[in-house]
Protein backbone atom coordinates (compact mmCIF):
# COMPACT_ATOMS: atom_id res chain seq x y z
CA UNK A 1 -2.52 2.55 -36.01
CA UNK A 2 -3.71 5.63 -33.71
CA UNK A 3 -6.02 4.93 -30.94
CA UNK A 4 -9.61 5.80 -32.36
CA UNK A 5 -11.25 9.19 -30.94
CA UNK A 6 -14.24 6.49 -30.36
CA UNK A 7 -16.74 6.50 -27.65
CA UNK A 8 -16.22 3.10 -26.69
CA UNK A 9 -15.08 2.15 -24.45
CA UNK A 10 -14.00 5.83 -23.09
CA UNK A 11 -17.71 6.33 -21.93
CA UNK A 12 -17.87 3.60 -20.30
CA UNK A 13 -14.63 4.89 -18.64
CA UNK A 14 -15.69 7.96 -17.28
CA UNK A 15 -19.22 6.99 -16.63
CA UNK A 16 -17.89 4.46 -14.60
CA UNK A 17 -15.89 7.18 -12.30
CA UNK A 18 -18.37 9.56 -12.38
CA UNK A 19 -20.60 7.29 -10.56
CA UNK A 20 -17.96 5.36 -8.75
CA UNK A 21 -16.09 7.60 -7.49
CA UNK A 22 -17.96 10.75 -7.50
CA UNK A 23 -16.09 12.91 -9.11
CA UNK A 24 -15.41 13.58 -12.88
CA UNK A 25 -12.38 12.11 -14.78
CA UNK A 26 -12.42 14.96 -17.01
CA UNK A 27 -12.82 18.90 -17.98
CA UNK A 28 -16.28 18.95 -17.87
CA UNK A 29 -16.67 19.04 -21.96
CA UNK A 30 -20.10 17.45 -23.43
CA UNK A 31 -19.07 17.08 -26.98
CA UNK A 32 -17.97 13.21 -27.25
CA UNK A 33 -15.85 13.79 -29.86
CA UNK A 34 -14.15 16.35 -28.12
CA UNK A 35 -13.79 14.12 -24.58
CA UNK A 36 -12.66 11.21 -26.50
CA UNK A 37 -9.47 13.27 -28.00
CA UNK A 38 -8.96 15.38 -24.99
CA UNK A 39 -8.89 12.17 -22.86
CA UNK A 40 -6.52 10.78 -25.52
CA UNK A 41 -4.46 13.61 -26.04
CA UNK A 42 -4.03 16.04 -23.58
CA UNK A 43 -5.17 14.78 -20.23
CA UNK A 44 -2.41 15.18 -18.15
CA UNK A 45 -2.69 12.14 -16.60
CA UNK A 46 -2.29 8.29 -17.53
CA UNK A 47 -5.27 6.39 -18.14
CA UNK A 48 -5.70 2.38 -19.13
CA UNK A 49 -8.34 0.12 -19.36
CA UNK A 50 -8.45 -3.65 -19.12
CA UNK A 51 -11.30 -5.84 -20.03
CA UNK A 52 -13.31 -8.68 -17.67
CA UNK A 53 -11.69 -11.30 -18.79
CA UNK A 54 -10.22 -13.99 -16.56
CA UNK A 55 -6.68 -12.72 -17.81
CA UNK A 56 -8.14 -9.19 -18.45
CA UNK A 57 -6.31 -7.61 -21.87
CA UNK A 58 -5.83 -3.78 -22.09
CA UNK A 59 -8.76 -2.03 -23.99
CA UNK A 60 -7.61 1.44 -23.99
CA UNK A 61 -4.46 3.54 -23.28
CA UNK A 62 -3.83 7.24 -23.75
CA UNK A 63 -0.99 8.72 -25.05
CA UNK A 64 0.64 9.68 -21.27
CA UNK A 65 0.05 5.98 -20.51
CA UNK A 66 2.04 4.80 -24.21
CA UNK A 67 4.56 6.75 -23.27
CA UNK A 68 4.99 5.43 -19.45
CA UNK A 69 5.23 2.05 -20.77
CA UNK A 70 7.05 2.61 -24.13
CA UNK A 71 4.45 0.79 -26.20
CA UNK A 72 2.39 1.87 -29.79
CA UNK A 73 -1.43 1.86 -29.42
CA UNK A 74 -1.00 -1.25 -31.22
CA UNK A 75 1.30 -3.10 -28.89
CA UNK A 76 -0.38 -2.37 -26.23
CA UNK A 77 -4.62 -2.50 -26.61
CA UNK A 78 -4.94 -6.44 -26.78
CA UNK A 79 -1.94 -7.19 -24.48
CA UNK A 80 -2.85 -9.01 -21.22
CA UNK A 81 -2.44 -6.58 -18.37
CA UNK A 82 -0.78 -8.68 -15.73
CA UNK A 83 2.58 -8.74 -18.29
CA UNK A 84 2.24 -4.32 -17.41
CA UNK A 85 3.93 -5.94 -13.78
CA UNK A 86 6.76 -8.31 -12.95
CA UNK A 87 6.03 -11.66 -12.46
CA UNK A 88 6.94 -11.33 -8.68
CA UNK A 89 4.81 -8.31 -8.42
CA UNK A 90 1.36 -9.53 -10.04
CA UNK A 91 0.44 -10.91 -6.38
CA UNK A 92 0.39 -7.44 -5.13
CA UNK A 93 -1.06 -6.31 -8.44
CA UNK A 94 -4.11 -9.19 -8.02
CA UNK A 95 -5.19 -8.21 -4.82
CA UNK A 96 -5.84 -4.87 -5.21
CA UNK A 97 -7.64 -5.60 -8.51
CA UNK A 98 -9.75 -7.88 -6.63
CA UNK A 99 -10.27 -5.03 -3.97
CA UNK A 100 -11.74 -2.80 -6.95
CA UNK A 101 -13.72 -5.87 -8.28
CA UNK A 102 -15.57 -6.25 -4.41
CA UNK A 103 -15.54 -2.42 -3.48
CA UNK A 104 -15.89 -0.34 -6.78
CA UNK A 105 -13.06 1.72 -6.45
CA UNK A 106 -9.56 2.17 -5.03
CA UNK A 107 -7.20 5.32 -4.24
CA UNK A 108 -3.92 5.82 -3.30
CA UNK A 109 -1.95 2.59 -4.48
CA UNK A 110 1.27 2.28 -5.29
CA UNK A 111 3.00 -0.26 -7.74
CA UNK A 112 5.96 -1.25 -9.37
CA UNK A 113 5.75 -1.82 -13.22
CA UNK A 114 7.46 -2.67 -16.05
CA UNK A 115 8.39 -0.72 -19.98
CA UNK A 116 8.88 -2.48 -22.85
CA UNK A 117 12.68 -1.73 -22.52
CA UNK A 118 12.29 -3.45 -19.19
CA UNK A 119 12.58 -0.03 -17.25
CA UNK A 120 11.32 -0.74 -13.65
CA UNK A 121 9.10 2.47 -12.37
CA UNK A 122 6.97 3.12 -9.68
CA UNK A 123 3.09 4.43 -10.00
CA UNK A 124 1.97 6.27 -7.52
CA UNK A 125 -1.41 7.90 -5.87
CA UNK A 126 -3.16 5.53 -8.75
CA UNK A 127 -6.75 5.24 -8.57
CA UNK A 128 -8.31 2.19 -10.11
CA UNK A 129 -11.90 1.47 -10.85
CA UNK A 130 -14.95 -1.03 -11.88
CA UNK A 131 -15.60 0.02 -15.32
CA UNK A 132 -19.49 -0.90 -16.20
CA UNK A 133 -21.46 -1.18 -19.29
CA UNK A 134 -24.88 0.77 -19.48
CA UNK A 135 -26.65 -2.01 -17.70
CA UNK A 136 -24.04 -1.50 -14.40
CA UNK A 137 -22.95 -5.09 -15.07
CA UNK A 138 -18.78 -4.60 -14.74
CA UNK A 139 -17.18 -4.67 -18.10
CA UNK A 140 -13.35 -4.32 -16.86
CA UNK A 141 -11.54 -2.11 -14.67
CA UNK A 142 -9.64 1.27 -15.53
CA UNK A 143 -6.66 3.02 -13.88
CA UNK A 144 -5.45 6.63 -13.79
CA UNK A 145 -2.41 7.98 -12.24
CA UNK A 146 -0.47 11.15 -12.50
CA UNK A 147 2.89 10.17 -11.21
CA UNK A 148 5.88 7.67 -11.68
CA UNK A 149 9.13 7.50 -9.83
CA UNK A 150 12.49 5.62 -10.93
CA UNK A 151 13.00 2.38 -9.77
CA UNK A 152 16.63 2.30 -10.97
CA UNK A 153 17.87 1.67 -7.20
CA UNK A 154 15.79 -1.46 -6.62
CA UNK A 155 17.25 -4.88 -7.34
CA UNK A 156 15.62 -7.05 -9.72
CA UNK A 157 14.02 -9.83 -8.75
């Protein structure tokens, strides 16, 4: 199955940055339609979503993102997020979504993760956000990032 070209929960998304983090997440196109596939299709970044949950399940994943981690649209939406890290990494990986859970909004991290094949890379400059529903209540959290490096020359744990 593709990912839908639906509004939900990509409004929330970039709602959610726009007022967050002041900026926008994307070209600057009102049609929702036309967001939805742009955001799915050609933004040239990776973007994911997780829900609220206690053990928060991805909601959303463009097609830069399916490729980074190697996964169908169907693999991956419903998956638990903390498995998108190492076991020995979700420590870092918990704090700084607890950061973005107390302070809105995050910049500049840095994490390892982990394919499907089990290919280690790096994200870097990620940005990671509170994603809220139309009453502001937080709904999950969303991450976008525009960069990965090879972690081929680190040891596994």
């Amino acid at each position: 199955m593709a990912p839908p070209h639906s509004l939900s929960p990509l409004d929330a998304i970039v709602d959610s940055y726009q007022r967050l983090v002041g900026e926008p997440l994307e070209p600057g196109t009102r049609d929702p339609l036309a967001l939805a596939r742009w955001l799915d299709e050609s933004a040239p970044y990776c973007l994911l979503a997780h829900s609220a949950e206690a053990d928060p399940r991805f909601v959303y994943a463009n097609r830069a993102a399916l490729r980074c981690f190697e996964y169908s649209w169907d693999e991956l939406v419903g998956m638990p997020s903390r498995l998108s890290a190492e076991a020995p990494n979700r420590a870092e990986r918990d704090a700084l979504l607890s950061a973005v859970a107390r302070d809105g909004y995050a910049r500049g991290y840095r994490g390892l993760r982990i394919a499907k094949s089990g290919r280690r890379f790096w994200i870097e400059d990620v940005t990671v956000w509170n994603v809220l529903d139309a009453d502001g209540q937080p709904c999950g959290q969303a991450a976008t990032y525009r960069r990965t490096a090879p972690a081929d020359d680190m040891p596994r744990s």
